[in-house]
C-alpha atoms as a PDB file:
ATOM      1  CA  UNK A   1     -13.531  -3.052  -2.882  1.00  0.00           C
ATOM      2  CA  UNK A   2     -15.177  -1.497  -6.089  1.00  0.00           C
ATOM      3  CA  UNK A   3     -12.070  -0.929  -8.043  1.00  0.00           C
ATOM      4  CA  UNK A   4     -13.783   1.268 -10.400  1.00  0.00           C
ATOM      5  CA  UNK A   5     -15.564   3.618  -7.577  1.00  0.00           C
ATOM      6  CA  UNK A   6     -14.222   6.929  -8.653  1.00  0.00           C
ATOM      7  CA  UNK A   7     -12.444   9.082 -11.775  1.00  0.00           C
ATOM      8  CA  UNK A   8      -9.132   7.062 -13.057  1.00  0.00           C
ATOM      9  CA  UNK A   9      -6.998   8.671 -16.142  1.00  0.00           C
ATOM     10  CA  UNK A  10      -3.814   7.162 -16.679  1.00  0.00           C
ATOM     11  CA  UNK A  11      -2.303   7.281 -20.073  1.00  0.00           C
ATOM     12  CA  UNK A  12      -0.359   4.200 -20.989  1.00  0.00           C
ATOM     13  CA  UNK A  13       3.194   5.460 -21.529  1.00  0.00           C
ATOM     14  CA  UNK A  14       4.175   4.894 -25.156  1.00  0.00           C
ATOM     15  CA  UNK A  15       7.271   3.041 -24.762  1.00  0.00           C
ATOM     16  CA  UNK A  16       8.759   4.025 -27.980  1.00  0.00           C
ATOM     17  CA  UNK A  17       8.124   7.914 -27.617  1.00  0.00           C
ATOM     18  CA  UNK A  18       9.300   7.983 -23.704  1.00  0.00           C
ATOM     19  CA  UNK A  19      11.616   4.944 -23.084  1.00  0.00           C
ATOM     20  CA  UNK A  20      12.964   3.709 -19.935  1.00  0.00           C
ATOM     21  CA  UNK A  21      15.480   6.417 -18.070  1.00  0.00           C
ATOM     22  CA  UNK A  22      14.658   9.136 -20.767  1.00  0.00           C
ATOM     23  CA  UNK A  23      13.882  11.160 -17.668  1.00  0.00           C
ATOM     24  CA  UNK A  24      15.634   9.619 -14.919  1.00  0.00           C
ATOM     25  CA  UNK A  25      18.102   7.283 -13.860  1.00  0.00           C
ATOM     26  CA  UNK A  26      17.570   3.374 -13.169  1.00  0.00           C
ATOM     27  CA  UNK A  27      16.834   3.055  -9.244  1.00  0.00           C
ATOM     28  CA  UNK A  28      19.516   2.637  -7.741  1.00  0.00           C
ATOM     29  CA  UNK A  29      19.116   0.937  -4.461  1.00  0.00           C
ATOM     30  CA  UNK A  30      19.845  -3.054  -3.710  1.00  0.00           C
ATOM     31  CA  UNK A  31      17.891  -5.310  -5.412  1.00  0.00           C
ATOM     32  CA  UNK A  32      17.161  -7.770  -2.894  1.00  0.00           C
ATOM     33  CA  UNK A  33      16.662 -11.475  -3.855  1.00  0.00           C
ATOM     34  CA  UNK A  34      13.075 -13.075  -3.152  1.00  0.00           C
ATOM     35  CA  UNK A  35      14.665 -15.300  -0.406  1.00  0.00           C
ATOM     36  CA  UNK A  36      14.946 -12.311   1.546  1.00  0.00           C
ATOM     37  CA  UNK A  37      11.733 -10.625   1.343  1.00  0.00           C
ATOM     38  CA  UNK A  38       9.604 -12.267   3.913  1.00  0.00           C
ATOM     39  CA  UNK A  39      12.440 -11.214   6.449  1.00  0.00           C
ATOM     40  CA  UNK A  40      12.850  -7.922   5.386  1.00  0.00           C
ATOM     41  CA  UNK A  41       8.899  -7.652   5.237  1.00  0.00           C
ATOM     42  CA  UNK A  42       8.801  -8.590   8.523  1.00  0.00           C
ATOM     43  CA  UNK A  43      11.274  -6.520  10.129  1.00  0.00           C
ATOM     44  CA  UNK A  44       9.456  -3.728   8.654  1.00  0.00           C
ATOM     45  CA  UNK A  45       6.012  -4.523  10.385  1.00  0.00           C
ATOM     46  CA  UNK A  46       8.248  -4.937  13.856  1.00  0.00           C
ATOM     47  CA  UNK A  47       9.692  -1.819  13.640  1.00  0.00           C
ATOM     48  CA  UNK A  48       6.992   0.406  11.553  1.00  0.00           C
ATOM     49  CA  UNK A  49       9.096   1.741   8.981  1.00  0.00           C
ATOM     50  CA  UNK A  50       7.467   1.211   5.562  1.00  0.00           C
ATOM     51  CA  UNK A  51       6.472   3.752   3.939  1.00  0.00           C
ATOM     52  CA  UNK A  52       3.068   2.742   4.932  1.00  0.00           C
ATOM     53  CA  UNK A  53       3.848   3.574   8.712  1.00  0.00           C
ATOM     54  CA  UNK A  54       5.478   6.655   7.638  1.00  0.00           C
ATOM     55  CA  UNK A  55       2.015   7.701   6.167  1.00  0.00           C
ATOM     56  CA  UNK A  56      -0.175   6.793   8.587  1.00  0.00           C
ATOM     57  CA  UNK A  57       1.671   8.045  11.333  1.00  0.00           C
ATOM     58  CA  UNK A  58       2.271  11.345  10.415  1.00  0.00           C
ATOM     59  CA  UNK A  59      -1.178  11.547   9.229  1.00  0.00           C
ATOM     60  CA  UNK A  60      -0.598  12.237   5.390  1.00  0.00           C
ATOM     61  CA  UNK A  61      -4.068  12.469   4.095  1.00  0.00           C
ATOM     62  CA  UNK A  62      -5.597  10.489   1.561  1.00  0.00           C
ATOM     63  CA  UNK A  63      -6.037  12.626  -1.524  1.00  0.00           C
ATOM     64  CA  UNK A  64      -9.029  14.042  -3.511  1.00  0.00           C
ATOM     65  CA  UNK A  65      -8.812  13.763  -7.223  1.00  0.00           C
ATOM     66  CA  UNK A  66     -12.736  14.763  -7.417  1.00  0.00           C
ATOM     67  CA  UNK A  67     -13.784  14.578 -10.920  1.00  0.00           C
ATOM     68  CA  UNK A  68     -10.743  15.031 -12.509  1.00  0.00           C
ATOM     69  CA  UNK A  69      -8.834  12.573 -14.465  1.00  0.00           C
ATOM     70  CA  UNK A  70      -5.504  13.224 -12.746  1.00  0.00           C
ATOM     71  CA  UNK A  71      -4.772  10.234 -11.043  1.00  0.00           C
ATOM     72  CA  UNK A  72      -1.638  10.286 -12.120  1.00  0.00           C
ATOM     73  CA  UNK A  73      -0.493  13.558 -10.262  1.00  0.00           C
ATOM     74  CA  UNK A  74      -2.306  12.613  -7.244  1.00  0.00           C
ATOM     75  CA  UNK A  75      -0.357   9.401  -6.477  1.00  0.00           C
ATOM     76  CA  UNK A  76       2.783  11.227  -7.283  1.00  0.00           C
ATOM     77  CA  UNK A  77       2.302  13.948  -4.996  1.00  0.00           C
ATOM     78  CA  UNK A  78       1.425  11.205  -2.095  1.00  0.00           C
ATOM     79  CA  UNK A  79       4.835  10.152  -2.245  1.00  0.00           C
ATOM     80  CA  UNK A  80       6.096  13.098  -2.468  1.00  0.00           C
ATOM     81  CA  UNK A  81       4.273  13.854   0.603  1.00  0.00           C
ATOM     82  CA  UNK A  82       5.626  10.548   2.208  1.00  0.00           C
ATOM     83  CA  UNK A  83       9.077  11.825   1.575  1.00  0.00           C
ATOM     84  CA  UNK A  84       8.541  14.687   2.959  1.00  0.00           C
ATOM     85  CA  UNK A  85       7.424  13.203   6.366  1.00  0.00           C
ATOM     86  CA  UNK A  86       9.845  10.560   6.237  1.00  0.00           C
ATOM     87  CA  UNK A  87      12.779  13.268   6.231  1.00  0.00           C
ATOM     88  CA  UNK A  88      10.992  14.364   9.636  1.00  0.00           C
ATOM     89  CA  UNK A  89       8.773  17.289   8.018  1.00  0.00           C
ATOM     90  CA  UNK A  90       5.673  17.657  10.329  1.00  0.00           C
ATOM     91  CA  UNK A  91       3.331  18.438   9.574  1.00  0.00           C
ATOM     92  CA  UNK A  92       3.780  17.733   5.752  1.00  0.00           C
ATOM     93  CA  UNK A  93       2.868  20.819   3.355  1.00  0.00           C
ATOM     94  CA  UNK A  94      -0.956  20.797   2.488  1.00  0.00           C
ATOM     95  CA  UNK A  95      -0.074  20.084  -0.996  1.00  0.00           C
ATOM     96  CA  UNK A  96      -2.702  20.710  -3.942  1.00  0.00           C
ATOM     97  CA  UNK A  97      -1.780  18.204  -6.929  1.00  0.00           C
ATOM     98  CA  UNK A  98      -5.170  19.419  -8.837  1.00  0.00           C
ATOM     99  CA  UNK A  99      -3.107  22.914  -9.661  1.00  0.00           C
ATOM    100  CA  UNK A 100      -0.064  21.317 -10.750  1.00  0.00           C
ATOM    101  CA  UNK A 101      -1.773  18.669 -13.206  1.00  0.00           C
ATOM    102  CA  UNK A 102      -3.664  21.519 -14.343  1.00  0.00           C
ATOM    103  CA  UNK A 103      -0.798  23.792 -14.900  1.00  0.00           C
ATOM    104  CA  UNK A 104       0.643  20.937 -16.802  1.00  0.00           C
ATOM    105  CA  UNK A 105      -2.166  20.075 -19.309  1.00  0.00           C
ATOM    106  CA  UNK A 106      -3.522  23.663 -19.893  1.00  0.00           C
ATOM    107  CA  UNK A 107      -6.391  23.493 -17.857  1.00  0.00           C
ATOM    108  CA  UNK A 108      -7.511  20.964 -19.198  1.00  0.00           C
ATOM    109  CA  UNK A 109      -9.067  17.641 -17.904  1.00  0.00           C
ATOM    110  CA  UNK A 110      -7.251  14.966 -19.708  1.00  0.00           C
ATOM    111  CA  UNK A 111      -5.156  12.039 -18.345  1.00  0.00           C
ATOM    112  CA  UNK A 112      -1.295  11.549 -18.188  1.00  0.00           C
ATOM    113  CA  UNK A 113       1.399   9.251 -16.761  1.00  0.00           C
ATOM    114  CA  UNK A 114       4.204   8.859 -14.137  1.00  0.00           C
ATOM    115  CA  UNK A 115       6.670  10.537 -15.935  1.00  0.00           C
ATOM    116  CA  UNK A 116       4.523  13.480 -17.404  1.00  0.00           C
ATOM    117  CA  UNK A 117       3.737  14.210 -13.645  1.00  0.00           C
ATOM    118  CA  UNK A 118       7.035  14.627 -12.462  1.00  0.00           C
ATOM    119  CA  UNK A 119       7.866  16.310 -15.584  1.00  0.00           C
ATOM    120  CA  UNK A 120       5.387  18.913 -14.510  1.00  0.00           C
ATOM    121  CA  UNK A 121       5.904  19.084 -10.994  1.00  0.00           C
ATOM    122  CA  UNK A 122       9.890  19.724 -11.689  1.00  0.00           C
ATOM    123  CA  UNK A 123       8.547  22.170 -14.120  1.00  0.00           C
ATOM    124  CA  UNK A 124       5.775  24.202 -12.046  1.00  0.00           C
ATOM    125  CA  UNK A 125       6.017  22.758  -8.420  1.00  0.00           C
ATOM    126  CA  UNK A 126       2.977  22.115  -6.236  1.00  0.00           C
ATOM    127  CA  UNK A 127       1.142  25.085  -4.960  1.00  0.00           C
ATOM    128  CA  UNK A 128      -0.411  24.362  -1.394  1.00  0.00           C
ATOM    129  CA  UNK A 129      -3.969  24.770  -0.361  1.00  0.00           C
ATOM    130  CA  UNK A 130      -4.025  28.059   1.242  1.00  0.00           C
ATOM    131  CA  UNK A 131      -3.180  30.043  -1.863  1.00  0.00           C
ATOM    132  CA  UNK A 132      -4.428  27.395  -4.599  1.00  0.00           C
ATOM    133  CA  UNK A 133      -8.335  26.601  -3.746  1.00  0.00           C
ATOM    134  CA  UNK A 134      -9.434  22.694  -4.085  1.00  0.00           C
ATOM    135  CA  UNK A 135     -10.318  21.580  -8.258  1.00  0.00           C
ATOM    136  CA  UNK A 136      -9.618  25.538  -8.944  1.00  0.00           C
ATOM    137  CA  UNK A 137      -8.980  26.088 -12.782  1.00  0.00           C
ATOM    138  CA  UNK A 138      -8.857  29.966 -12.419  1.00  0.00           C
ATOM    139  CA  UNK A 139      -5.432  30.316 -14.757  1.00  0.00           C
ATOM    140  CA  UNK A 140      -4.615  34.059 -13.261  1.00  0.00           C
ATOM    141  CA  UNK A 141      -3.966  32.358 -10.022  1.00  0.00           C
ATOM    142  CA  UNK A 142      -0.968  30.738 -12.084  1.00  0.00           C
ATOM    143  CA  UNK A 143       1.170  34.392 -12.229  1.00  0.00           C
ATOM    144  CA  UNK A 144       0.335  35.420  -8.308  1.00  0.00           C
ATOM    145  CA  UNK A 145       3.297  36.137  -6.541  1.00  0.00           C
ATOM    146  CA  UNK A 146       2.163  34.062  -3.490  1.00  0.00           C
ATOM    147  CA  UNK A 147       1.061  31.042  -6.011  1.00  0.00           C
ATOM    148  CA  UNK A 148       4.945  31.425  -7.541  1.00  0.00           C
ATOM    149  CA  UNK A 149       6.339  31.640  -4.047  1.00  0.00           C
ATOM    150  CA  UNK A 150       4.425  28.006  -2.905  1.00  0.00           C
ATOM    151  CA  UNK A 151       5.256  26.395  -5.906  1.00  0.00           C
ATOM    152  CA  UNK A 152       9.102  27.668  -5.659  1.00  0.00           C
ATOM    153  CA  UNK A 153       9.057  25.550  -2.325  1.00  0.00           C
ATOM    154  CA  UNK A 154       8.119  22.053  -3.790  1.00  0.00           C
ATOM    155  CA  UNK A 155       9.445  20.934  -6.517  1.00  0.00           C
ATOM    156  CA  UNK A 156      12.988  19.836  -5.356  1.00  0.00           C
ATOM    157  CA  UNK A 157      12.742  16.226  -5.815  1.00  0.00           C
ATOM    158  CA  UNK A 158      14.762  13.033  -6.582  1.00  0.00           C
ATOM    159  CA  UNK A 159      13.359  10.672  -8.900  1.00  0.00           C
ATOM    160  CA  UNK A 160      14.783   7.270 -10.185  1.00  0.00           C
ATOM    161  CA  UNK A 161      12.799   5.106 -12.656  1.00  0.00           C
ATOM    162  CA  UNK A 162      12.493   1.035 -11.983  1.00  0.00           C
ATOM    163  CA  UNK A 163      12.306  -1.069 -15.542  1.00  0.00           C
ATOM    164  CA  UNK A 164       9.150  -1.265 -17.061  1.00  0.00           C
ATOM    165  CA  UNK A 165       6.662  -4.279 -15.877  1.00  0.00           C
ATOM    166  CA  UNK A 166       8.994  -4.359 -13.408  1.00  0.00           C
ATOM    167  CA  UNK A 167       8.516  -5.927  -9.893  1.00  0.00           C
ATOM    168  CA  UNK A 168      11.185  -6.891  -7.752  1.00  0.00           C
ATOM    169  CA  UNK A 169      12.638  -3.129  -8.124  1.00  0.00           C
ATOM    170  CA  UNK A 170       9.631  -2.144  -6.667  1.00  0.00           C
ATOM    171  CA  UNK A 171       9.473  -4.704  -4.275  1.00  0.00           C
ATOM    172  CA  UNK A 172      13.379  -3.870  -3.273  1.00  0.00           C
ATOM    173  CA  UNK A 173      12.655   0.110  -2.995  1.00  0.00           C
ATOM    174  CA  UNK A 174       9.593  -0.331  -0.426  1.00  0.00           C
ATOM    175  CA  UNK A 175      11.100  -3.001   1.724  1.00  0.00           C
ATOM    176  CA  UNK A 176      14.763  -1.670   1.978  1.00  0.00           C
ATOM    177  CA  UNK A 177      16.275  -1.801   5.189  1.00  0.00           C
ATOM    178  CA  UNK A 178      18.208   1.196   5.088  1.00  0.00           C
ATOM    179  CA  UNK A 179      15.992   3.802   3.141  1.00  0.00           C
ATOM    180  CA  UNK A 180      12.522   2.335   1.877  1.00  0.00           C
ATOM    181  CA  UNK A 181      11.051   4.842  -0.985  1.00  0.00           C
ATOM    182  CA  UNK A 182       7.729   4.980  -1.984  1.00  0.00           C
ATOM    183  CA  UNK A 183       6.914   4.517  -5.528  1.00  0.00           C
ATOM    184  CA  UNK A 184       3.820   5.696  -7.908  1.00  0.00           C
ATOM    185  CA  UNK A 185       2.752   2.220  -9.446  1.00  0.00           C
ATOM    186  CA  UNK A 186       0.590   2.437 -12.402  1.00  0.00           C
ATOM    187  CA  UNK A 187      -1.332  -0.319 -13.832  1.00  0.00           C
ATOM    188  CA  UNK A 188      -2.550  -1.005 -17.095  1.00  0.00           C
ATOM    189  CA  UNK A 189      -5.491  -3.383 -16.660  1.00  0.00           C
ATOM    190  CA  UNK A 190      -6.766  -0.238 -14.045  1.00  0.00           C
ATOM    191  CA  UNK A 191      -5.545   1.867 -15.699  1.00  0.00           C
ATOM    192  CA  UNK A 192      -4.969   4.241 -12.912  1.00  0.00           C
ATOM    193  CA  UNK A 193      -1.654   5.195 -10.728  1.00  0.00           C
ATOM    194  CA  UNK A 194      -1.305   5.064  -7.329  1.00  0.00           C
ATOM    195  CA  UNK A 195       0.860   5.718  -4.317  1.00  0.00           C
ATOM    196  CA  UNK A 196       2.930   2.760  -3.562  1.00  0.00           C
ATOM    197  CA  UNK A 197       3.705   2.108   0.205  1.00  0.00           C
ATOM    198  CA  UNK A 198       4.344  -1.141   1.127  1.00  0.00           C
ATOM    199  CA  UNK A 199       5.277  -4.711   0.167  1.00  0.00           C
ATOM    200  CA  UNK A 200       3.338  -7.414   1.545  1.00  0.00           C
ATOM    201  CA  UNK A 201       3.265 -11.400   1.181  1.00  0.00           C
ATOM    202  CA  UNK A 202       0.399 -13.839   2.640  1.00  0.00           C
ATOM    203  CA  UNK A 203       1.101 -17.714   2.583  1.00  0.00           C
ATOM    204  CA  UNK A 204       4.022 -20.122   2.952  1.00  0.00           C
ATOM    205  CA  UNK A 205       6.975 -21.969   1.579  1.00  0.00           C
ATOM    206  CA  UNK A 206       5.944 -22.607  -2.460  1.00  0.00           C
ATOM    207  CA  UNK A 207       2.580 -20.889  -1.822  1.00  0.00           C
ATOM    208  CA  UNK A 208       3.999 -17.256  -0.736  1.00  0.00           C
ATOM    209  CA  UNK A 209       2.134 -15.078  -2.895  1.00  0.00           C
ATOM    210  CA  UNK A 210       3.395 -11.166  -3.139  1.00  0.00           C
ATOM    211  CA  UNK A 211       1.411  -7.863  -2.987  1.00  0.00           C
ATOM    212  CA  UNK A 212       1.660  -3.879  -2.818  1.00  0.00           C
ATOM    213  CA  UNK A 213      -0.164  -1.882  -0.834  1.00  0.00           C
ATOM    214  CA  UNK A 214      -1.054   1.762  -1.668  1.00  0.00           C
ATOM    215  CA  UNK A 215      -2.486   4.916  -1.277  1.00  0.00           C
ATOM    216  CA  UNK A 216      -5.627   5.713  -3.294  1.00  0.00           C
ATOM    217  CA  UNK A 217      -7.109   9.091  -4.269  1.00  0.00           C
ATOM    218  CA  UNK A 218     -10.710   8.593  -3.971  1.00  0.00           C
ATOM    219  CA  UNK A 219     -10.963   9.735  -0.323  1.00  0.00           C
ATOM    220  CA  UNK A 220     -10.998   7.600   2.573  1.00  0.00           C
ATOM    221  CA  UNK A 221     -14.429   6.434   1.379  1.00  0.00           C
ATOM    222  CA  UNK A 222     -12.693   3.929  -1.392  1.00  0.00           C
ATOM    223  CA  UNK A 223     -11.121   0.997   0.207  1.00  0.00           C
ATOM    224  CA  UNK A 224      -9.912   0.455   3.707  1.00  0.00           C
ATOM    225  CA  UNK A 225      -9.827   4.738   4.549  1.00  0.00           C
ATOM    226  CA  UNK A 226      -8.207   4.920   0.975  1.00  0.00           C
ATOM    227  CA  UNK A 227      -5.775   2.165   1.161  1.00  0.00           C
ATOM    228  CA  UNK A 228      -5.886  -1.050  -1.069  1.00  0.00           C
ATOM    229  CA  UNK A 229      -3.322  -3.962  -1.706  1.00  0.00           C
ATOM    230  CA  UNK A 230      -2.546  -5.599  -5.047  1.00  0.00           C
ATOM    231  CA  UNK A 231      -1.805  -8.831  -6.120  1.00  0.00           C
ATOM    232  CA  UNK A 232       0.027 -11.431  -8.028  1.00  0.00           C
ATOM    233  CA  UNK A 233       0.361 -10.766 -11.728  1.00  0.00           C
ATOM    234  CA  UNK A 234      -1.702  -7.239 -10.647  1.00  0.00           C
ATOM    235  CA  UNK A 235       0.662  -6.346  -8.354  1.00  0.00           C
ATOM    236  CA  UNK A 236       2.910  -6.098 -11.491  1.00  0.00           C
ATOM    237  CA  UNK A 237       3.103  -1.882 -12.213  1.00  0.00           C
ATOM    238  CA  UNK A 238       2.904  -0.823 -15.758  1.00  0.00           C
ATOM    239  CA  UNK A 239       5.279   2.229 -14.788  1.00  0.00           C
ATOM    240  CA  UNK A 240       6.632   2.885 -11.785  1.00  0.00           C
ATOM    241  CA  UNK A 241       8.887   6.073 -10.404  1.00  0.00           C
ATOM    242  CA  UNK A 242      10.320   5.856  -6.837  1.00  0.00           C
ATOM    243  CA  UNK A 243      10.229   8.983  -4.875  1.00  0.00           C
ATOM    244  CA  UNK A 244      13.973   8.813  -3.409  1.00  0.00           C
ATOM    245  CA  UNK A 245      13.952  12.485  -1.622  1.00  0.00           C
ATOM    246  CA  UNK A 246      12.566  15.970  -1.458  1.00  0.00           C
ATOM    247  CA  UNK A 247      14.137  19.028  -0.421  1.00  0.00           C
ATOM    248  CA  UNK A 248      12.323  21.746   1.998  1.00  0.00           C
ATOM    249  CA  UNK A 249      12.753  24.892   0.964  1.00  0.00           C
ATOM    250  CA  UNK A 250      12.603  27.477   3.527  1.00  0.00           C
ATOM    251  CA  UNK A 251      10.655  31.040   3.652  1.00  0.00           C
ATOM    252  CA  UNK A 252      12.450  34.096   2.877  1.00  0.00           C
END
């Protein structure tokens, strides 16, 4: 797969400006030991309930960041949307991440990173489709009642942090047993950030080698219909923020 096929824009977090849990807490869910992940791995491909299932099932669509260098809101709100069908919404609000990066950076096309995103979706929520049109920069839509109203409805969400160049947190949120939670993995050498749905492993004994597979944001064009698998030391995210729960908010 052509791993530079379409626009990118992650920021690397500076460390020393935004340290670890300035935002949010650690995760908190088990950290299970690598002994265990081939079984847990496995009883999630018998009984479909990564994250990865979750998405594909419910038919979350792979997102559009167009031109735009806002990776790093796009793979943010695809867990969010993963949440959101995971806690049994269905179909899962037609959110637009476009307005909310947009809203965040003034309009402006410029990159960010995994906490800036959620940062600005607590901040602004996500306007859906309907009332926000595709790549629109129009700023008056920003103050519509309607726009305000959308927003208002999704921006409820639980976040937890993992350690930085962290792995088996990562590893531990998408393969948990009880409640696996996707997580927005961003990678320095790509320097892009993606949805993260699923922990994988290929090989045996000594020779078990460990990947995660994501969501992109380059259409279903890029990939395998938008969906690509990491690596090794790439598999290692630069940042990562799991998605832990959303809450619906009703209609007046």
């Amino acid at each position: 797969m052509d791993w530079n096929a379409g626009e990118r824009g992650y920021e690397l977090r500076d460390w020393e400006s935004y340290p670890e849990y300035c935002a949010y807490p650690q995760y908190t869910g088990k950290i299970y030991p690598r002994k265990d992940w081939v079984e847990l791995i496995e009883l999630q491909k018998k009984n479909m309930t990564s994250p990865l299932h979750v998405h594909k099932y419910n038919k979350v669509p792979v997102l559009n960041q167009g031109k735009y260098g806002y990776c790093w809101m796009y793979g943010t709100v695809a867990c969010i949307l993963n949440r959101y069908a995971a806690q049994g919404i269905d179909p899962v609000p037609n959110l637009n991440a476009h307005a909310t990066a947009a809203m965040g950076k003034g309009y402006r096309n410029q990159g960010g990173f995994g906490i800036e995103a959620t940062k600005y979706v607590e901040k602004y929520g996500i306007p859906t489709f309907d009332v926000w049109p595709e790549f629109s920069n129009f700023k008056p839509l920003q103050q519509e009642k309607k726009v305000k109203q959308s927003c208002a409805k999704h921006k409820i969400v639980t976040f937890e942090e993992t350690p930085r160049n962290s792995f088996d947190e990562v590893m531990s949120a998408l393969i948990d047993p009880i409640d696996p939670s996707p997580c927005t993995l961003a990678f320095n050498w790509w320097r892009h950030l993606v949805g993260g749905l699923r922990g994988k492993y290929r090989g045996t004994g000594r020779n078990i080698e460990w990947g995660l597979s994501f969501v992109n944001s380059w259409k279903e064009s890029w990939g395998s219909k938008g969906y690509g698998t990491v690596w090794n030391d790439k598999a290692k995210p630069f940042e990562a923020i799991v998605v832990r729960s959303v809450k619906a908010v009703k209609e007046n």
